[in-house]
Protein backbone atom coordinates (compact mmCIF):
# COMPACT_ATOMS: atom_id res chain seq x y z
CA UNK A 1 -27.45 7.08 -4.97
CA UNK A 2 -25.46 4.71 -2.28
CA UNK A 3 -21.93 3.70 -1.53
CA UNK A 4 -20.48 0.45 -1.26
CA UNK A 5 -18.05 -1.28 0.25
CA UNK A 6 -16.70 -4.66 -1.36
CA UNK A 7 -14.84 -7.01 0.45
CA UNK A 8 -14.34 -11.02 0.74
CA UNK A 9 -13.62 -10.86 4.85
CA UNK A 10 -13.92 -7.90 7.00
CA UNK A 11 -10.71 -7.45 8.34
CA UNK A 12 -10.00 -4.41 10.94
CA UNK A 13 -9.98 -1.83 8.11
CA UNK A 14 -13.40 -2.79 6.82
CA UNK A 15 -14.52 -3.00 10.60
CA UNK A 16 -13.11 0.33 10.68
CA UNK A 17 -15.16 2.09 8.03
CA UNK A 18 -18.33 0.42 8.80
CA UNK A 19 -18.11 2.46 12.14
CA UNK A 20 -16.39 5.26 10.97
CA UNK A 21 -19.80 5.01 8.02
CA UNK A 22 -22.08 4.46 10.80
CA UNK A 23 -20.52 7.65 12.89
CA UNK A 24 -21.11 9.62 10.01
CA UNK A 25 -24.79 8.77 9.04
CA UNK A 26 -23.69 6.66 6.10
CA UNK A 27 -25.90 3.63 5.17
CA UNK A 28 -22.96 1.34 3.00
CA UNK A 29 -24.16 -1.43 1.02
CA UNK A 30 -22.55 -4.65 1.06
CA UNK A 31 -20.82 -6.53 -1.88
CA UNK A 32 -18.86 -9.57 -1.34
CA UNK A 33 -15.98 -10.11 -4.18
CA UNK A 34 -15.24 -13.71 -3.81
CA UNK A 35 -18.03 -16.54 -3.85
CA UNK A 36 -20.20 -14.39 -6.15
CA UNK A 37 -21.56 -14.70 -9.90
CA UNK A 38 -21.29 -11.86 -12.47
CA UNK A 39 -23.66 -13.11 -15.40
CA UNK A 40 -23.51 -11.00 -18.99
CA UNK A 41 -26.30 -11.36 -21.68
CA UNK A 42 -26.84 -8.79 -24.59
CA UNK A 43 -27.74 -5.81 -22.74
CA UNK A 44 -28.63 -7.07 -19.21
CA UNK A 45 -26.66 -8.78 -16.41
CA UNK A 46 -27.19 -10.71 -13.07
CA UNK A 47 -25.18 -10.62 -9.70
CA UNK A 48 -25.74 -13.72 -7.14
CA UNK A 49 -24.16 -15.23 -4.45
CA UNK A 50 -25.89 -18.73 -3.76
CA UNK A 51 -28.32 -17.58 -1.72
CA UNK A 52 -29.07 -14.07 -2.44
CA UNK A 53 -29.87 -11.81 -5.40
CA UNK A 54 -27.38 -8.69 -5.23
CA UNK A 55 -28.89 -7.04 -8.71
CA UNK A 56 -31.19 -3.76 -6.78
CA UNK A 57 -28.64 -2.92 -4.29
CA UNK A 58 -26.07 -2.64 -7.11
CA UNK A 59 -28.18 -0.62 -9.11
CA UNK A 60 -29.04 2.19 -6.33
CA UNK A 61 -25.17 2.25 -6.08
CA UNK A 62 -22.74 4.95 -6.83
CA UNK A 63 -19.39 4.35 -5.82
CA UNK A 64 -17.64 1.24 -4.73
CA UNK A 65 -15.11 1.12 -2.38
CA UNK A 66 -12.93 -1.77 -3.42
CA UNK A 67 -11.53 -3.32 -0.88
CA UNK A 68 -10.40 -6.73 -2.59
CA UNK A 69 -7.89 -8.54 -0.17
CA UNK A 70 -6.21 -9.76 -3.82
CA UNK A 71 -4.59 -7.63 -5.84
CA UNK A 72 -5.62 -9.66 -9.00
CA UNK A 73 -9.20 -9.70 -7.43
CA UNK A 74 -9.52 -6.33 -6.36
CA UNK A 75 -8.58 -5.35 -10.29
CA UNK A 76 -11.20 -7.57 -11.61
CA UNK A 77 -13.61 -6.26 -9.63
CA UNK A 78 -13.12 -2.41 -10.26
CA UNK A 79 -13.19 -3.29 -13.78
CA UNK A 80 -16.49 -4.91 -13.57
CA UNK A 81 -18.10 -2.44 -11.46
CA UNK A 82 -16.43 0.33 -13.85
CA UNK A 83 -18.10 -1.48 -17.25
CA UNK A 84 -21.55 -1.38 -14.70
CA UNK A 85 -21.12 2.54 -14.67
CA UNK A 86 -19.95 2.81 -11.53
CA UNK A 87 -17.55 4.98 -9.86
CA UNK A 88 -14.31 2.78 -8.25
CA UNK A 89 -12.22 3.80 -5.48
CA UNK A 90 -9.18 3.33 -6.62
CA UNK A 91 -10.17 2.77 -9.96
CA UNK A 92 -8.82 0.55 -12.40
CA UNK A 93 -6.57 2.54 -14.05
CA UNK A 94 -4.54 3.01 -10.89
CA UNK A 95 -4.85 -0.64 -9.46
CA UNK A 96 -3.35 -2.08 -12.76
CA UNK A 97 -0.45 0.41 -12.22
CA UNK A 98 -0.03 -0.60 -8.42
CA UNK A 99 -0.50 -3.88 -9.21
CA UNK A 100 3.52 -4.30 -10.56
CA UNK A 101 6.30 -2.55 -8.65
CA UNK A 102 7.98 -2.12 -12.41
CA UNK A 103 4.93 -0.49 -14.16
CA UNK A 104 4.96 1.63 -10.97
CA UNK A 105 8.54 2.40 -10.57
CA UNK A 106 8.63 3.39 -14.85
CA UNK A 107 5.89 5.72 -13.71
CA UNK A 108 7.80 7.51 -11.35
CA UNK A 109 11.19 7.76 -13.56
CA UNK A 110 8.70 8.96 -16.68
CA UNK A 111 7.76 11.76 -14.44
CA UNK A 112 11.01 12.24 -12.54
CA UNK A 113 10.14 10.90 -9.11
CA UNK A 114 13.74 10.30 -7.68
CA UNK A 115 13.52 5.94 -7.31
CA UNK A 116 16.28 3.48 -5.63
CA UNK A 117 18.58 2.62 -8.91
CA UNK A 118 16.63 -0.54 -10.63
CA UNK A 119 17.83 -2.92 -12.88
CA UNK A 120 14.98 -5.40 -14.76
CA UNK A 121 16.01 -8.40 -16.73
CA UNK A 122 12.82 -10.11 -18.72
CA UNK A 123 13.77 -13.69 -17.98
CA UNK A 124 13.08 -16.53 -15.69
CA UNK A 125 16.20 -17.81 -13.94
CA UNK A 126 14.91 -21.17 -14.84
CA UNK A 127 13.19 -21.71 -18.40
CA UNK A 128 11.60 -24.99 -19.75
CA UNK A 129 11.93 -25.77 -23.58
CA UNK A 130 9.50 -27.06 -25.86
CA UNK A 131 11.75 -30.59 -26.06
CA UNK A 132 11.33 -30.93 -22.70
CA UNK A 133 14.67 -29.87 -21.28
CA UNK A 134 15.06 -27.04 -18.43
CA UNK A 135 17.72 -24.39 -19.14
CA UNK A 136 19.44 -22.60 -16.07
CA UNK A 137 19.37 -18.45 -16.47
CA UNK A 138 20.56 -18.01 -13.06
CA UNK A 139 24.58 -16.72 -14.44
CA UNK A 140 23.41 -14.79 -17.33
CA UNK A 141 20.90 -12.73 -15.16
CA UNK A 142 23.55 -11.90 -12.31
CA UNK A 143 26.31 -10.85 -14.97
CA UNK A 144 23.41 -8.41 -16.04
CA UNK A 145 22.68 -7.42 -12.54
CA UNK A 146 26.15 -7.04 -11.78
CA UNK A 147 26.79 -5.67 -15.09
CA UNK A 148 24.76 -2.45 -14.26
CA UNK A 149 24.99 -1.99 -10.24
CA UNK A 150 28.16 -3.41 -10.21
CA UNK A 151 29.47 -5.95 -6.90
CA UNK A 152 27.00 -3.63 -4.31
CA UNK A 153 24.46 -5.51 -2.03
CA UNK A 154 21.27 -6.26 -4.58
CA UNK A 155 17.44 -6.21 -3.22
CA UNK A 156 15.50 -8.73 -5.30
CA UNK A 157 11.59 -8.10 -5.13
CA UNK A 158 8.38 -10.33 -6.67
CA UNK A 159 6.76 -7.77 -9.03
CA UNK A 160 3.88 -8.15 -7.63
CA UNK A 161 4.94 -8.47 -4.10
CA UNK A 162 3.33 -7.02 -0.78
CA UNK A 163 3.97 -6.81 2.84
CA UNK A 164 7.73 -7.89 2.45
CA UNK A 165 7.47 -11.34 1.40
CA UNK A 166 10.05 -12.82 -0.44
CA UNK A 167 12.18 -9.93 -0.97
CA UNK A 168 15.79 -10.57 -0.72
CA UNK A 169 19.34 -9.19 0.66
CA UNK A 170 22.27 -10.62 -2.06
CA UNK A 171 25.03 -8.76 -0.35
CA UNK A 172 27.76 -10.76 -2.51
CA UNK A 173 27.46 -12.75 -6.13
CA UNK A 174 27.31 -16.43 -5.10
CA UNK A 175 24.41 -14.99 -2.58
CA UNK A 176 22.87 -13.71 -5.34
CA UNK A 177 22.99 -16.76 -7.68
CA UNK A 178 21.52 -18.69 -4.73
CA UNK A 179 18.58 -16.31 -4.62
CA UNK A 180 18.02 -16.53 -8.22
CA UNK A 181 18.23 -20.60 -8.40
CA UNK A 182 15.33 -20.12 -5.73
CA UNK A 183 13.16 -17.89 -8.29
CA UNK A 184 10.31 -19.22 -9.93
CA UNK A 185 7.61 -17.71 -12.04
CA UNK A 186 4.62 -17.24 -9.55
CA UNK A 187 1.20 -14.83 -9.58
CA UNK A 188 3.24 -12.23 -7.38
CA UNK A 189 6.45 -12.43 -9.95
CA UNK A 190 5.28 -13.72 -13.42
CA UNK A 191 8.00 -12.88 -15.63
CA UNK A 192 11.55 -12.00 -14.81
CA UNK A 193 13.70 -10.29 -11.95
CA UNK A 194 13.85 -7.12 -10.38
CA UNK A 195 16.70 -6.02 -8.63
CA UNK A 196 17.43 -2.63 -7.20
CA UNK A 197 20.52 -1.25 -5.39
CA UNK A 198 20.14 -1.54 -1.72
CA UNK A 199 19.54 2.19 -0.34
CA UNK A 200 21.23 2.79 2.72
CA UNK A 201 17.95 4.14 4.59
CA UNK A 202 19.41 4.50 8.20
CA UNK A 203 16.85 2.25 9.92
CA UNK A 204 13.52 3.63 8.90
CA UNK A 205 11.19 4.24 5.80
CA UNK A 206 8.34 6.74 5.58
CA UNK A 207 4.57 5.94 4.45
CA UNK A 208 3.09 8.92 3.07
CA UNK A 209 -0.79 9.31 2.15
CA UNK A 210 -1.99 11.20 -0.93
CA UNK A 211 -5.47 11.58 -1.67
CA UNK A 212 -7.82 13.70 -4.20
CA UNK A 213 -11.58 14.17 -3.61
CA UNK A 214 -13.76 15.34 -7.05
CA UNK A 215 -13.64 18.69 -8.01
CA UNK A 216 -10.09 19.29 -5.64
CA UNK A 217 -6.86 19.28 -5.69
CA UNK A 218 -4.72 16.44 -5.06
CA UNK A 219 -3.09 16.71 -1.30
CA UNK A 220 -0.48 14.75 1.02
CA UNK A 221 -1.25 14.72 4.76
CA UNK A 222 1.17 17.18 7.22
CA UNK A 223 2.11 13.87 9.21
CA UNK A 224 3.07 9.99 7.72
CA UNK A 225 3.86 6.84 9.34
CA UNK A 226 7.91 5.89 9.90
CA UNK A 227 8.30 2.15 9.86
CA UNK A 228 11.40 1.07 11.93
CA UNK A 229 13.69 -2.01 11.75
CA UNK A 230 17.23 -2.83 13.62
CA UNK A 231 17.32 -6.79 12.57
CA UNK A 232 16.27 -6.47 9.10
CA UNK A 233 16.94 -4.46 6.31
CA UNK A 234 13.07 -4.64 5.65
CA UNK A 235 11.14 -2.17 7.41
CA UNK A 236 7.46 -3.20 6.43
CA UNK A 237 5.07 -2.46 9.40
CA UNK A 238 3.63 -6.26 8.66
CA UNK A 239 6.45 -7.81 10.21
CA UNK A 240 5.80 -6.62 13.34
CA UNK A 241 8.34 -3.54 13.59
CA UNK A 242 7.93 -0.27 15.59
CA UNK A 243 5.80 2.52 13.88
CA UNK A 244 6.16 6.55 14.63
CA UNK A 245 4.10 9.51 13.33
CA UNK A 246 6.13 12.24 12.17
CA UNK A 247 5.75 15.80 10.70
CA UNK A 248 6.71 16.22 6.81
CA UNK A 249 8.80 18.94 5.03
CA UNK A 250 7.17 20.72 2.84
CA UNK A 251 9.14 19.56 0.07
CA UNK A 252 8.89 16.16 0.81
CA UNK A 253 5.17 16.57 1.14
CA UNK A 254 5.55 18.20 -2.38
CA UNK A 255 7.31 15.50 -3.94
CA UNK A 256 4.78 12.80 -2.60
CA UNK A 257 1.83 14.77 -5.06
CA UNK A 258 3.85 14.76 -7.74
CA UNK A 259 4.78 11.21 -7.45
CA UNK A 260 1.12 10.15 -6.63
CA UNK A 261 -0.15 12.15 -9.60
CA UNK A 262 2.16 10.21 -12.01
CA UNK A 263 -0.28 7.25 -11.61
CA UNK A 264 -3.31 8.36 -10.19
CA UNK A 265 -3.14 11.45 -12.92
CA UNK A 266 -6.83 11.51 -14.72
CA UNK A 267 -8.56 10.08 -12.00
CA UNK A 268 -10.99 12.24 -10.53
CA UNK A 269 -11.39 10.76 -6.50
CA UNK A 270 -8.26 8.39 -5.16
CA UNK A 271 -6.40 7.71 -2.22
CA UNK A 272 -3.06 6.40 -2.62
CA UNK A 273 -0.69 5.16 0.42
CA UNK A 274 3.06 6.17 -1.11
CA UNK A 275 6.23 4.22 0.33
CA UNK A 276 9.70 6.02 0.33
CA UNK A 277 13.13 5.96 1.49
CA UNK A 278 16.07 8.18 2.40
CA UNK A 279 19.34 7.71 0.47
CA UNK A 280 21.77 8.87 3.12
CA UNK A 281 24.19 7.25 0.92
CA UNK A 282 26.23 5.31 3.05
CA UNK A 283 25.76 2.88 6.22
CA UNK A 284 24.37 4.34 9.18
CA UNK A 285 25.25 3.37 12.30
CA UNK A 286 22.98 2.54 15.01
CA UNK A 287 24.23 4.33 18.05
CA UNK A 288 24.06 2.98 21.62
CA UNK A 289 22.08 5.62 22.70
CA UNK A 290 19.06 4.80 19.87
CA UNK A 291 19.35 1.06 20.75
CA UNK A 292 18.52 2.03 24.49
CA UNK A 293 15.32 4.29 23.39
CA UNK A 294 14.54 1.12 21.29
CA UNK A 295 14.51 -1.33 24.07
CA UNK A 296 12.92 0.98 26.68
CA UNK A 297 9.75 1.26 24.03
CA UNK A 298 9.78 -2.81 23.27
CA UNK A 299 7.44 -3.52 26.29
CA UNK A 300 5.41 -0.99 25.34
CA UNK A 301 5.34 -2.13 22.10
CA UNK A 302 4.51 -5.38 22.83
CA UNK A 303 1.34 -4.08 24.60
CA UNK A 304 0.19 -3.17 21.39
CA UNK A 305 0.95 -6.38 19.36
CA UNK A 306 -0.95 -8.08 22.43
CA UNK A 307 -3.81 -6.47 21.53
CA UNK A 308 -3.57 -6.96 17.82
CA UNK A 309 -3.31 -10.70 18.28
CA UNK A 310 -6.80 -11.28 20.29
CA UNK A 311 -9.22 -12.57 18.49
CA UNK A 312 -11.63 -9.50 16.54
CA UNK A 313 -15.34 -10.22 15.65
CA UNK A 314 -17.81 -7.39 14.30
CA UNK A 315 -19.46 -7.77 17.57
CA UNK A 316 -16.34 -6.74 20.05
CA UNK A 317 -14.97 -4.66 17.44
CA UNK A 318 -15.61 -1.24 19.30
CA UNK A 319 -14.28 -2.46 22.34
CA UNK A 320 -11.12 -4.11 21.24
CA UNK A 321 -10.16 -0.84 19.23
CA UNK A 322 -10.48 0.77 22.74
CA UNK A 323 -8.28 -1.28 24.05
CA UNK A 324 -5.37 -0.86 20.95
CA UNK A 325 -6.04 2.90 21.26
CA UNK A 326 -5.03 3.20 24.97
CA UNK A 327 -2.41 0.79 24.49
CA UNK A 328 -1.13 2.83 21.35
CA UNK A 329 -1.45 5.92 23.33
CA UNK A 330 0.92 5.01 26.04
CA UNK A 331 3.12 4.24 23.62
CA UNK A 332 3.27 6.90 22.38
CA UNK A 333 3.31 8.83 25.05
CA UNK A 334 6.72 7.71 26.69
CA UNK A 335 9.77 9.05 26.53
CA UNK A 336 11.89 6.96 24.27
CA UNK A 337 8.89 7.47 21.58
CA UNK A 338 9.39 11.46 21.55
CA UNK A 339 13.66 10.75 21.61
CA UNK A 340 13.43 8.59 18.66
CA UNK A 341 10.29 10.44 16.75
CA UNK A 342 12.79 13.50 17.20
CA UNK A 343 15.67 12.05 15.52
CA UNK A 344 13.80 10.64 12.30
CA UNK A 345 12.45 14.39 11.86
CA UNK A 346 15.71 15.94 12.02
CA UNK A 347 17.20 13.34 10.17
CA UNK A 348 14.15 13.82 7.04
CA UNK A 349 14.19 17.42 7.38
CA UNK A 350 17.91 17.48 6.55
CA UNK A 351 17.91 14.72 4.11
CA UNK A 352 14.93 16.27 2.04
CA UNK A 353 16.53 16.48 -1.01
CA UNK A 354 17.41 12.54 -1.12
CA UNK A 355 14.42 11.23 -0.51
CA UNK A 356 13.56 8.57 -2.95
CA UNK A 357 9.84 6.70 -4.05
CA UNK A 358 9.77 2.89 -4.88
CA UNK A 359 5.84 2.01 -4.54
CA UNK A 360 2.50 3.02 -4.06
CA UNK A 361 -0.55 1.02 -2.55
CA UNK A 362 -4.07 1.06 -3.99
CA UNK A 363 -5.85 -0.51 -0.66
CA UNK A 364 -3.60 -0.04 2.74
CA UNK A 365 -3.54 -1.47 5.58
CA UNK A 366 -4.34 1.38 7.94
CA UNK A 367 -6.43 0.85 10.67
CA UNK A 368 -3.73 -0.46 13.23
CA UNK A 369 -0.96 1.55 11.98
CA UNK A 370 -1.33 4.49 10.30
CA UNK A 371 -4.35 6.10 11.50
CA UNK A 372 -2.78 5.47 15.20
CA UNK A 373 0.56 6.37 14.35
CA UNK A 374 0.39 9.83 12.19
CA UNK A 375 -2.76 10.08 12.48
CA UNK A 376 -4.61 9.66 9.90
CA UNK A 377 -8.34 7.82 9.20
CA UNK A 378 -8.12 6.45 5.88
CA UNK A 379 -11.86 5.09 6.48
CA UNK A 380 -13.20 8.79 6.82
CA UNK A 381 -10.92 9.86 3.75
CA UNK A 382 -12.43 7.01 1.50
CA UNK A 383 -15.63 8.18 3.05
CA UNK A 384 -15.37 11.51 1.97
CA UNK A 385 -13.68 10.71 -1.87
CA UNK A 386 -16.67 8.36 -2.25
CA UNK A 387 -19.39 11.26 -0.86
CA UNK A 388 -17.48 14.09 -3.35
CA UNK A 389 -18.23 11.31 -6.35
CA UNK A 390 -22.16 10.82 -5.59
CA UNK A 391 -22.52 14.57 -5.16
CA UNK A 392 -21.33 14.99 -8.50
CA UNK A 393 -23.21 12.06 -10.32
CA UNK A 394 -26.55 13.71 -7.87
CA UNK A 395 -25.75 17.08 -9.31
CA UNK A 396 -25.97 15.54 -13.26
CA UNK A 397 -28.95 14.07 -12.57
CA UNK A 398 -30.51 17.13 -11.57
CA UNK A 399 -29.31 18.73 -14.85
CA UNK A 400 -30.31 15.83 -17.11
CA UNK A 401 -33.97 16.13 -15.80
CA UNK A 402 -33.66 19.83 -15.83
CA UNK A 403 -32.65 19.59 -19.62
């Protein structure tokens, strides 16, 4: 029994396992999941690419990592590979859920995960009828919005959203009609608009990682990822802002399981990347003082992003993360780093209780960011999940020929 990985490019986190695979003895096949054919007949089926057949090494396999850039893609394929018999990390179950930040965000309320205050309205701010004429939704929907969270600043997100695109700041109600006129039904927002209540979150948000290997108990790692921003209310690591690693409360640590769990809940082998917020309720301010730590760390900083933007082939792979791990580390490393990791502890360790949930990820980024900053190698932990899987299929196959 084998593991594979499925991808459509290697990007650094598929680099990233390879050698983390390699480092650990493990042999991973390779299964592309774009320009390939999945044929179905009776009871047999064919996999091909156009110039190879991918049928044996599928067989021998076990588990699949998915690693699907697509979110749409990436659930195809697990389903697929699920109907094939095989084991899916994440399986589909949990992709369809982290596919839409509502089915995700109902998950969390079911369970009582504490989430930023949501309001969804099932309509598309422009609608076309069947006589040809195009009705405008665009007041109805913000006297709904407004209806529920009142005249606050609104944060409008695509459904099926990622890295921060096209999420939106209304901070008054003709700002907010102007966002909605701009809506249209799309493959990352198919149907309707999601607005939530814009949580005053100081100037940071946390990514936590919760994972579960077969035959163990679900558990979040001591340390996450806090994801800065001054400019933007938007702290998403993909647009370039500062990263720290710092230590979890118990509680909070706590709270992550139990909102993991409420999708992942079932499932025997997952790893689940969990993004939350602090509601300290009202604006923060900034200080002076923080702003100077900030601008001390840019250069640094910017030693890393220098290193993320040369060019990355399988070939200099091992070198170049060298080079982002030294820069990392003297980042690190400084002073302003340690003044400003302090502060976000000591601000989450007294905030504990008001920590809020508002989406999970199925397939991370993590190689540049996470396993630096708290961290934590996601490619050995998807390792592992996949290795506690074939041990168990190994160990029925023993008892099958034994009975």
């Amino acid at each position: 029994m084998s593991i594979a990985i499925l991808y459509e490019h290697a990007g650094t986190d598929e680099m990233g396992i390879h050698l983390t695979a390699q480092k650990l003895g493990i042999n991973l096949t390779f299964i592309p999941s774009r320009k390939i054919s999945f044929l179905f007949r009776n009871h047999d089926y064919q996999i091909k690419s156009i110039e190879r057949d991918y049928l044996e090494n599928v067989k021998d396999v076990s588990v699949v990592l998915n690693r699907a850039q697509s979110r749409n893609r990436r659930l195809f394929m697990g389903t697929i590979f699920e109907a094939l018999g095989k084991h899916v990390i994440n399986p589909s179950q949990i992709e369809y859920i982290c596919f839409s930040k509502l089915r995700m965000l109902l998950r969390f309320w079911k369970e009582k995960v504490r989430i930023p205050t949501t309001v969804y309205v099932p309509c598309d701010p422009k609608e076309n009828t069947k006589d040809g004429r195009r009705i405008s939704n665009e007041n109805d929907i913000a006297s709904l919005i407004q209806q529920q969270l009142g005249n606050k600043p609104v944060v409008l997100k695509p459904d099926a959203g990622s890295h921060g695109k096209n999420i939106k700041l209304a901070e008054e109600p003709q700002q907010l009609l102007k966002i909605l006129s701009e809506i249209e039904p799309s493959v990352i927002n198919p149907i309707g608009v999601l607005a939530q209540e814009l949580v005053h979150k100081w100037f940071f948000d946390l990514r936590i990682i919760v994972a579960k290997e077969s035959g163990k108990a679900s558990h979040c790692y001591p340390k996450a990822m806090a994801r800065t921003g001054l400019k933007d209310f938007r702290t998403n690591a993909y647009l370039g802002n500062m990263v720290f690693g710092i230590n979890l409360p118990q509680k909070v640590r706590e709270d992550a399981v139990k909102c993991a769990e409420s999708i992942a809940k079932d499932c025997e082998a997952w790893v689940l990347a969990l993004d939350a917020m602090i509601d300290f309720g009202e604006e923060m301010v900034i200080d002076k003082q923080m702003i100077s730590e900030f601008e001390k760390l840019t250069p640094l900083f910017n030693e890393i992003q220098k290193v993320k933007s040369q060019r990355i082939t399988k070939e200099n792979f091992a070198s170049w993360n060298e080079r982002l791990e030294k820069a990392f580390h003297n980042y690190e490393n400084s002073e302003a780093y340690c003044n400003i990791k302090e502060a976000i502890e000591k601000s989450v360790k007294n905030m504990e209780n008001h920590v809020m949930f508002h989406e999970a990820n199925a397939c991370p980024d993590f190689w540049e960011q996470t396993r630096l900053a708290a961290g934590i190698d996601l490619a050995k932990q998807l390792l592992t999940c996949a290795e506690s899987l074939v041990d168990k299929q190994t160990c029925l196959l023993r008892e099958n020929k034994r009975g």
